[in-house]
C-alpha atoms as a PDB file:
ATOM      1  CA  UNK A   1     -23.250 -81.863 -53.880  1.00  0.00           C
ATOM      2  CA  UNK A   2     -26.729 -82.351 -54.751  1.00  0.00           C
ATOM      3  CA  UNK A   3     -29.605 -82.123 -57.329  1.00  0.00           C
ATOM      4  CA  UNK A   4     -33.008 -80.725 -57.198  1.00  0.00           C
ATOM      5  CA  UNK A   5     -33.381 -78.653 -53.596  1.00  0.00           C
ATOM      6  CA  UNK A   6     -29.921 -79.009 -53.259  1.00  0.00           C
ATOM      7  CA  UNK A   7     -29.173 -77.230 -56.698  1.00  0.00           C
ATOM      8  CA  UNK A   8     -27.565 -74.200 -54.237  1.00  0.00           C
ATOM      9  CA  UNK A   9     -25.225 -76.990 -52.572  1.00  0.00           C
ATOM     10  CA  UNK A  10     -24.122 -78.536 -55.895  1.00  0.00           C
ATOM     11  CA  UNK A  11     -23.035 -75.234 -57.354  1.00  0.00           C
ATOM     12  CA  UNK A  12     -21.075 -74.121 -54.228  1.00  0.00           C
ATOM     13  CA  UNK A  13     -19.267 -77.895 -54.061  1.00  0.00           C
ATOM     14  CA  UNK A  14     -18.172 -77.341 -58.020  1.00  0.00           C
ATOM     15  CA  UNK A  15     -16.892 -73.916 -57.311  1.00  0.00           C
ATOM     16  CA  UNK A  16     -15.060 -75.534 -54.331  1.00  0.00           C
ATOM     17  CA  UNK A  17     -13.695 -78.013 -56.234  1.00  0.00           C
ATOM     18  CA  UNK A  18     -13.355 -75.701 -59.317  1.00  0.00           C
ATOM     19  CA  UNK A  19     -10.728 -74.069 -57.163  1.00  0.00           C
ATOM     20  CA  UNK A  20      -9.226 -76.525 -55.107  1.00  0.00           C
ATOM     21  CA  UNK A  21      -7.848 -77.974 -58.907  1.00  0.00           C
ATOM     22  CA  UNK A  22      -7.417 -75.062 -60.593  1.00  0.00           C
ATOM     23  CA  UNK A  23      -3.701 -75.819 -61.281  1.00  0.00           C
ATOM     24  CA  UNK A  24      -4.915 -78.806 -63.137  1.00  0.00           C
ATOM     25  CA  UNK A  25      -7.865 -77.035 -64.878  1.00  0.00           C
ATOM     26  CA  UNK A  26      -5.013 -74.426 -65.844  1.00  0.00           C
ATOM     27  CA  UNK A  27      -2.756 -77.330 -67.364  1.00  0.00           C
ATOM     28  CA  UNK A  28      -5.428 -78.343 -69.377  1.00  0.00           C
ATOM     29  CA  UNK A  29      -6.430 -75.228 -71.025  1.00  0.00           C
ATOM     30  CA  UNK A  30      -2.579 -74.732 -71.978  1.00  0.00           C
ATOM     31  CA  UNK A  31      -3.234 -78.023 -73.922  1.00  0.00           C
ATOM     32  CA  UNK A  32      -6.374 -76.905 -74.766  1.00  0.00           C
ATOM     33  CA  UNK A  33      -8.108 -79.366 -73.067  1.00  0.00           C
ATOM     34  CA  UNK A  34     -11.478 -78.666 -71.808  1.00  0.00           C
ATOM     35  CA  UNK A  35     -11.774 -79.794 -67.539  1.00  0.00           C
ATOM     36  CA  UNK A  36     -15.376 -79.572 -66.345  1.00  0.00           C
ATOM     37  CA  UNK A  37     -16.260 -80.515 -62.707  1.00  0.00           C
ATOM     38  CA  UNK A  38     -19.501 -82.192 -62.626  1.00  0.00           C
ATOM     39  CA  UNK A  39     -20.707 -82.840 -58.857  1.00  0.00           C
ATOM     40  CA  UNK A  40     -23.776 -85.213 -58.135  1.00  0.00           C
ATOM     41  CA  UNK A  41     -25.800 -85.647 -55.535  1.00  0.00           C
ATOM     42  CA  UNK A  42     -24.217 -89.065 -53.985  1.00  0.00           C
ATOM     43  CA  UNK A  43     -21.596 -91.694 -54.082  1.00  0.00           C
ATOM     44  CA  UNK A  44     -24.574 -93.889 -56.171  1.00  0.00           C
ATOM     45  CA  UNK A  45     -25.600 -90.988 -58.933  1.00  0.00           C
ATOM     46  CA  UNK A  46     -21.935 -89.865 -59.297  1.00  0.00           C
ATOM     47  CA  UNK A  47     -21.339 -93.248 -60.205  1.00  0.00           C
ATOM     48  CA  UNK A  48     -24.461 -93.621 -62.579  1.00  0.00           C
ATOM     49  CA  UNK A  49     -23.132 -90.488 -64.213  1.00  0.00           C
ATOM     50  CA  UNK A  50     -19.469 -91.221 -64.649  1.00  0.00           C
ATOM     51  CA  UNK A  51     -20.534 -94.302 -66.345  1.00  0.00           C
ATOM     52  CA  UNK A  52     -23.198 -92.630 -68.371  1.00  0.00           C
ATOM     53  CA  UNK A  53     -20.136 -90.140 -69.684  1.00  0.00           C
ATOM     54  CA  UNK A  54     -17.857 -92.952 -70.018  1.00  0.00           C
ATOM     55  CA  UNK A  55     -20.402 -94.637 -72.312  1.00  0.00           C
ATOM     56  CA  UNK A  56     -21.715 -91.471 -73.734  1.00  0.00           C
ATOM     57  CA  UNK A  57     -18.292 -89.826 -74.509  1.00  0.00           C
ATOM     58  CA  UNK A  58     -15.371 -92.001 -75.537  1.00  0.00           C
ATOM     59  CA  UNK A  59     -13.541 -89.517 -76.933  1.00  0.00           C
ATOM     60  CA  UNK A  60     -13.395 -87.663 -73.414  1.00  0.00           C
ATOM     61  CA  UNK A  61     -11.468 -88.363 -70.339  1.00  0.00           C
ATOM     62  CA  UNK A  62     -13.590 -89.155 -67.562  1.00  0.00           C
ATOM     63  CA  UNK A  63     -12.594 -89.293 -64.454  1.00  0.00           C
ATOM     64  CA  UNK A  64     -14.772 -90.850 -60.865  1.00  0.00           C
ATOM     65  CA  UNK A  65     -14.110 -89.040 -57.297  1.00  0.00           C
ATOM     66  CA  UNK A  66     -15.439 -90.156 -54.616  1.00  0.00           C
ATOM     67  CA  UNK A  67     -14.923 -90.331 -50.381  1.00  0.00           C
ATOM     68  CA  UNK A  68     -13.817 -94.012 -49.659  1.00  0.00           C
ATOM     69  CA  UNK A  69     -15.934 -93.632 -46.313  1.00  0.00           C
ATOM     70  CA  UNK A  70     -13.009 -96.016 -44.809  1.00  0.00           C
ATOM     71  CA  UNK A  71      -9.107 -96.911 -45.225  1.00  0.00           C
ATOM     72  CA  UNK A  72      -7.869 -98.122 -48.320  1.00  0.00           C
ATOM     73  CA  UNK A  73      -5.603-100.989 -48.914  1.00  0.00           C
ATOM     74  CA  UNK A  74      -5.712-101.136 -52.606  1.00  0.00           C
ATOM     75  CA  UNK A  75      -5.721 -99.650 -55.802  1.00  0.00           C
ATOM     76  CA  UNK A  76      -9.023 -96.846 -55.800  1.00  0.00           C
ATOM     77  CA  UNK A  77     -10.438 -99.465 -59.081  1.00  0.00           C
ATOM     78  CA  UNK A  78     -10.276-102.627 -57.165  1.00  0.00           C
ATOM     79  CA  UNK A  79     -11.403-101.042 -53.718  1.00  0.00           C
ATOM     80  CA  UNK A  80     -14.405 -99.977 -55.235  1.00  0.00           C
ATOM     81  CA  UNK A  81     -15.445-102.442 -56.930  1.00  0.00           C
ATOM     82  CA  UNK A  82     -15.081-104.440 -53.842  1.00  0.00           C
ATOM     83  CA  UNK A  83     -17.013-102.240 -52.034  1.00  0.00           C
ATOM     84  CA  UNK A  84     -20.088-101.764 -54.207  1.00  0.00           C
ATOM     85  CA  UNK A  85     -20.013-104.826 -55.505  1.00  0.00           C
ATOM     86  CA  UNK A  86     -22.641-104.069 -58.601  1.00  0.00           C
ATOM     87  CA  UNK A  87     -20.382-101.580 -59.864  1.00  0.00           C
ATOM     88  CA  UNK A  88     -19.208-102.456 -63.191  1.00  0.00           C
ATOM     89  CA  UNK A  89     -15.819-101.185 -63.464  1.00  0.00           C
ATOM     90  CA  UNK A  90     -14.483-103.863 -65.472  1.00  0.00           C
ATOM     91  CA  UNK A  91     -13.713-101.143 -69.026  1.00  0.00           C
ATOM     92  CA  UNK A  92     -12.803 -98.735 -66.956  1.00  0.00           C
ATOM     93  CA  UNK A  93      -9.111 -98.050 -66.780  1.00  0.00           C
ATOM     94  CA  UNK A  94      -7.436 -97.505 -63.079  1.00  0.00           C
ATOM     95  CA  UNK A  95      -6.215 -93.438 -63.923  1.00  0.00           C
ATOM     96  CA  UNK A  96      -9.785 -92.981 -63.975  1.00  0.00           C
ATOM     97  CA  UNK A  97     -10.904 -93.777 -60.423  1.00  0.00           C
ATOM     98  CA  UNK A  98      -9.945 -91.603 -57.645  1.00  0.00           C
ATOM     99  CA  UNK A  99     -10.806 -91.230 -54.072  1.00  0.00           C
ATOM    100  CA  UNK A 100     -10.928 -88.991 -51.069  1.00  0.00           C
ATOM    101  CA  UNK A 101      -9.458 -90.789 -48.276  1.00  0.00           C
ATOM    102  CA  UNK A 102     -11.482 -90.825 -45.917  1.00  0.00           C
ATOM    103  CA  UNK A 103     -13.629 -88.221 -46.660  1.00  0.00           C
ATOM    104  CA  UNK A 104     -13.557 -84.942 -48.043  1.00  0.00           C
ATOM    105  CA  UNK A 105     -13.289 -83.293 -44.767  1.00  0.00           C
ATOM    106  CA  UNK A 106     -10.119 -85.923 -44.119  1.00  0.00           C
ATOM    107  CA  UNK A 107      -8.315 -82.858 -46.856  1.00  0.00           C
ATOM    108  CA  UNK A 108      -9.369 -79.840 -44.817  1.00  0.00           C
ATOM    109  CA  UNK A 109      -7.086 -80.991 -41.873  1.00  0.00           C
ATOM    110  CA  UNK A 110      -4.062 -81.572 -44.130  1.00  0.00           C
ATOM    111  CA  UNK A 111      -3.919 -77.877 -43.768  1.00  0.00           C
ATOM    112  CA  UNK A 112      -4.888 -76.299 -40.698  1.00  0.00           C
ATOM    113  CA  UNK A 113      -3.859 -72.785 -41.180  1.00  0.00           C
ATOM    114  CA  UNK A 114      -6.718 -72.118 -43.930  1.00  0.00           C
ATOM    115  CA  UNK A 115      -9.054 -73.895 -41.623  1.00  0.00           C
ATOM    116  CA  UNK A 116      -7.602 -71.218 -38.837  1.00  0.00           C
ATOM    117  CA  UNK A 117      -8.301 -68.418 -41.346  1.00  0.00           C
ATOM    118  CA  UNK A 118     -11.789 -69.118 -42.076  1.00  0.00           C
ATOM    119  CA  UNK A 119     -12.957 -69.594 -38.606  1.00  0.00           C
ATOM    120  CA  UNK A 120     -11.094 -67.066 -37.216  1.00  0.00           C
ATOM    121  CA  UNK A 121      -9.720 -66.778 -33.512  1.00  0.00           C
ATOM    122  CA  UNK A 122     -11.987 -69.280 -31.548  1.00  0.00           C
ATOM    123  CA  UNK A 123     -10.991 -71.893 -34.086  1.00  0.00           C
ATOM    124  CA  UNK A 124      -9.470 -74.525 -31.858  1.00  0.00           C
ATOM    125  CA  UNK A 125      -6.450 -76.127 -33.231  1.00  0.00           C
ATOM    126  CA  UNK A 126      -5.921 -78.324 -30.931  1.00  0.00           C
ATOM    127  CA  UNK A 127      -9.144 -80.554 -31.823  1.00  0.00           C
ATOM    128  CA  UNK A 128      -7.528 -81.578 -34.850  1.00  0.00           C
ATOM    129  CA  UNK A 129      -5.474 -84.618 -34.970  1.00  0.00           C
ATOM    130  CA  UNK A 130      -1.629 -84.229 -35.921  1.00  0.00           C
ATOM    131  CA  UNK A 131      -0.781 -86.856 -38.397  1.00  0.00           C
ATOM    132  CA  UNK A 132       0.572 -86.265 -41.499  1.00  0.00           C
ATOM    133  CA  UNK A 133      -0.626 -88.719 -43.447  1.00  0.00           C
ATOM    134  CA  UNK A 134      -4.256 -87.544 -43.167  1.00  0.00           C
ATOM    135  CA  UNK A 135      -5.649 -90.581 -45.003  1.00  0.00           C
ATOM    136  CA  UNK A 136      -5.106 -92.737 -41.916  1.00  0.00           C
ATOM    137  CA  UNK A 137      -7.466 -91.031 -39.545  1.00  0.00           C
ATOM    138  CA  UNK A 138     -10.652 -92.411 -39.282  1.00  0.00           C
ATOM    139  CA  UNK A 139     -14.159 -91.036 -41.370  1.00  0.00           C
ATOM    140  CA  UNK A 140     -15.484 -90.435 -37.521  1.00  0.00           C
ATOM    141  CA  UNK A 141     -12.133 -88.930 -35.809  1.00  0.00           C
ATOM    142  CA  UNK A 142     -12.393 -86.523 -38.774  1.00  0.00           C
ATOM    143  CA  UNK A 143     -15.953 -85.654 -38.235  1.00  0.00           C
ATOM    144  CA  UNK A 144     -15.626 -85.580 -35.120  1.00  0.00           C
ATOM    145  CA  UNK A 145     -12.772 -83.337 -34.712  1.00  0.00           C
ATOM    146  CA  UNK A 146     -13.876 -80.590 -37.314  1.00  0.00           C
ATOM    147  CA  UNK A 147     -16.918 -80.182 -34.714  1.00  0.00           C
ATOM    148  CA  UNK A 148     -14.577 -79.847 -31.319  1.00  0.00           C
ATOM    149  CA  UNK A 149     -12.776 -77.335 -33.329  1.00  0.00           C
ATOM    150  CA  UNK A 150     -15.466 -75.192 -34.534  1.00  0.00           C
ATOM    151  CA  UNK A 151     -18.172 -75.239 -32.134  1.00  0.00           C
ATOM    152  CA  UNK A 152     -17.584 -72.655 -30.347  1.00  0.00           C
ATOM    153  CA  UNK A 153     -16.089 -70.061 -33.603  1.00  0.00           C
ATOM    154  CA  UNK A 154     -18.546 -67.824 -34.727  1.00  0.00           C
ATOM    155  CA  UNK A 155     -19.122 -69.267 -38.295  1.00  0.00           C
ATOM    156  CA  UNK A 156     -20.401 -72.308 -35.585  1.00  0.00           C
ATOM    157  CA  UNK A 157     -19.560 -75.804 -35.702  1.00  0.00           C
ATOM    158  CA  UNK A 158     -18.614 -77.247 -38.977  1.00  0.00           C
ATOM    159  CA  UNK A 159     -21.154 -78.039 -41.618  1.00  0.00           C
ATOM    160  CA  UNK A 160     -20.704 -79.393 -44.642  1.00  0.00           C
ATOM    161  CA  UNK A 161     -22.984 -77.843 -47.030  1.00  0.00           C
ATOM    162  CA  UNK A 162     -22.204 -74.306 -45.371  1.00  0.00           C
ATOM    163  CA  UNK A 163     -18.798 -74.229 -45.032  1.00  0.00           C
ATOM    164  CA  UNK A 164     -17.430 -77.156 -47.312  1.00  0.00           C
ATOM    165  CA  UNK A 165     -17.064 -75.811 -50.634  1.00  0.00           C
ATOM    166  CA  UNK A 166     -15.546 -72.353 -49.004  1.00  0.00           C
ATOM    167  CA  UNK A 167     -12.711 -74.634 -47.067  1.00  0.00           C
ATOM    168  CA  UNK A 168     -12.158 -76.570 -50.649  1.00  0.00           C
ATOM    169  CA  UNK A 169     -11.713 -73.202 -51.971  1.00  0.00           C
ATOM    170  CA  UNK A 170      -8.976 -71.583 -49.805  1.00  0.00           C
ATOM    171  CA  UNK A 171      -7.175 -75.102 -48.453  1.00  0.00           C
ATOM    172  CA  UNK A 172      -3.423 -75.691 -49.886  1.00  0.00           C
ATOM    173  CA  UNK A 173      -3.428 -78.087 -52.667  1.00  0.00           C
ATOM    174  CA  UNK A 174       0.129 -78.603 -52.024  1.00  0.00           C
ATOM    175  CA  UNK A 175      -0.230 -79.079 -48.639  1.00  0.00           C
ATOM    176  CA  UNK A 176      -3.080 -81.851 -49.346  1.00  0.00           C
ATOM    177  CA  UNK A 177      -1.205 -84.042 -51.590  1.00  0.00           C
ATOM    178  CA  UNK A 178       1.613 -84.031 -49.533  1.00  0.00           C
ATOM    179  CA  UNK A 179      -0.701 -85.236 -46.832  1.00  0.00           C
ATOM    180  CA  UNK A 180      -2.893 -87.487 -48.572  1.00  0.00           C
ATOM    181  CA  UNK A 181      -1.175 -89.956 -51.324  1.00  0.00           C
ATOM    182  CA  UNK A 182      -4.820 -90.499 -53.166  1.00  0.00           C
ATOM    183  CA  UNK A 183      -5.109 -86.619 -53.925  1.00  0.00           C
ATOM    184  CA  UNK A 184      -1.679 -86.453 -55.134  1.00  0.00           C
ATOM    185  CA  UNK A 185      -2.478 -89.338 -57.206  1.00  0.00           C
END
């Protein structure tokens, strides 16, 4: 998402996302539970505002998401705190931090078939890597591959402001988390 000029993109990424957990945001009403989705505009502000909540609302749940950018080996907590080293994640409890491994995008080819749908009959399968645990194929394979695939459809070569948010909202949550061990998490 983003703030300020990218107001347009931040909306569209929390409707994404506003659908792509919508079985969770449904569990929580029935425990009437409020679930907002608050997108910001990098990995750096959407720390500085999960901490801000954290600090600002004890009484609320607040959870971190974030790509990893890169494989993970460890527990989402410890990784990033390892990784951004001035992070201070120390009083924040592990359920809290979660990650997209590797990126975003890396949940788009755990299911193929929506990403078939939405760019139609030049969409070119074959581009995309097989594995099924989507979490191992590298940030830049998964870039990389989204392009090959799309380039020549006529929604045109993947973007991520432009078609992101609409692939969050049609792509398989089932189909993710059985694909990608972080998101089922």
């Amino acid at each position: 998402g983003g703030k300020g000029s990218q107001k347009v993109a931040t909306i569209k990424i929390q409707q994404g996302l506003d659908a792509f957990f919508s079985e969770l945001k449904d569990k929580a009403r029935e425990n009437a539970i409020s679930f907002k989705i608050i997108p910001s505009a990098n990995t750096q502000s959407t720390y500085d505002d999960f901490i801000r909540s954290v600090e600002n609302s004890p009484e609320s749940f607040n959870l971190l998401l974030v790509d990893s950018d890169e494989a993970v080996d460890k527990e989402a907590r410890l990784f990033l705190q390892s990784k951004y080293k001035k992070w201070k994640l120390r009083k924040v409890k592990d359920e809290q931090c979660h990650l997209m491994v590797q990126i975003m995008e890396s949940w788009f080819i755990a299911d193929i078939d929506a990403l078939k749908r939405f760019y139609g009959k030049d969409f070119k399968d074959s581009a995309i890597p097989k594995n099924k645990n989507v979490e191992t194929v590298a940030k830049d394979t998964v870039e990389k591959s989204l392009k090959t695939a799309t380039a020549k459809t006529q929604k045109a070569e993947y973007h991520k402001i432009k078609h992101g948010a609409k692939i969050l909202e049609i792509i398989n949550p089932q189909k993710v988390r059985e694909a990608a061990t972080h998101c089922d998490r």
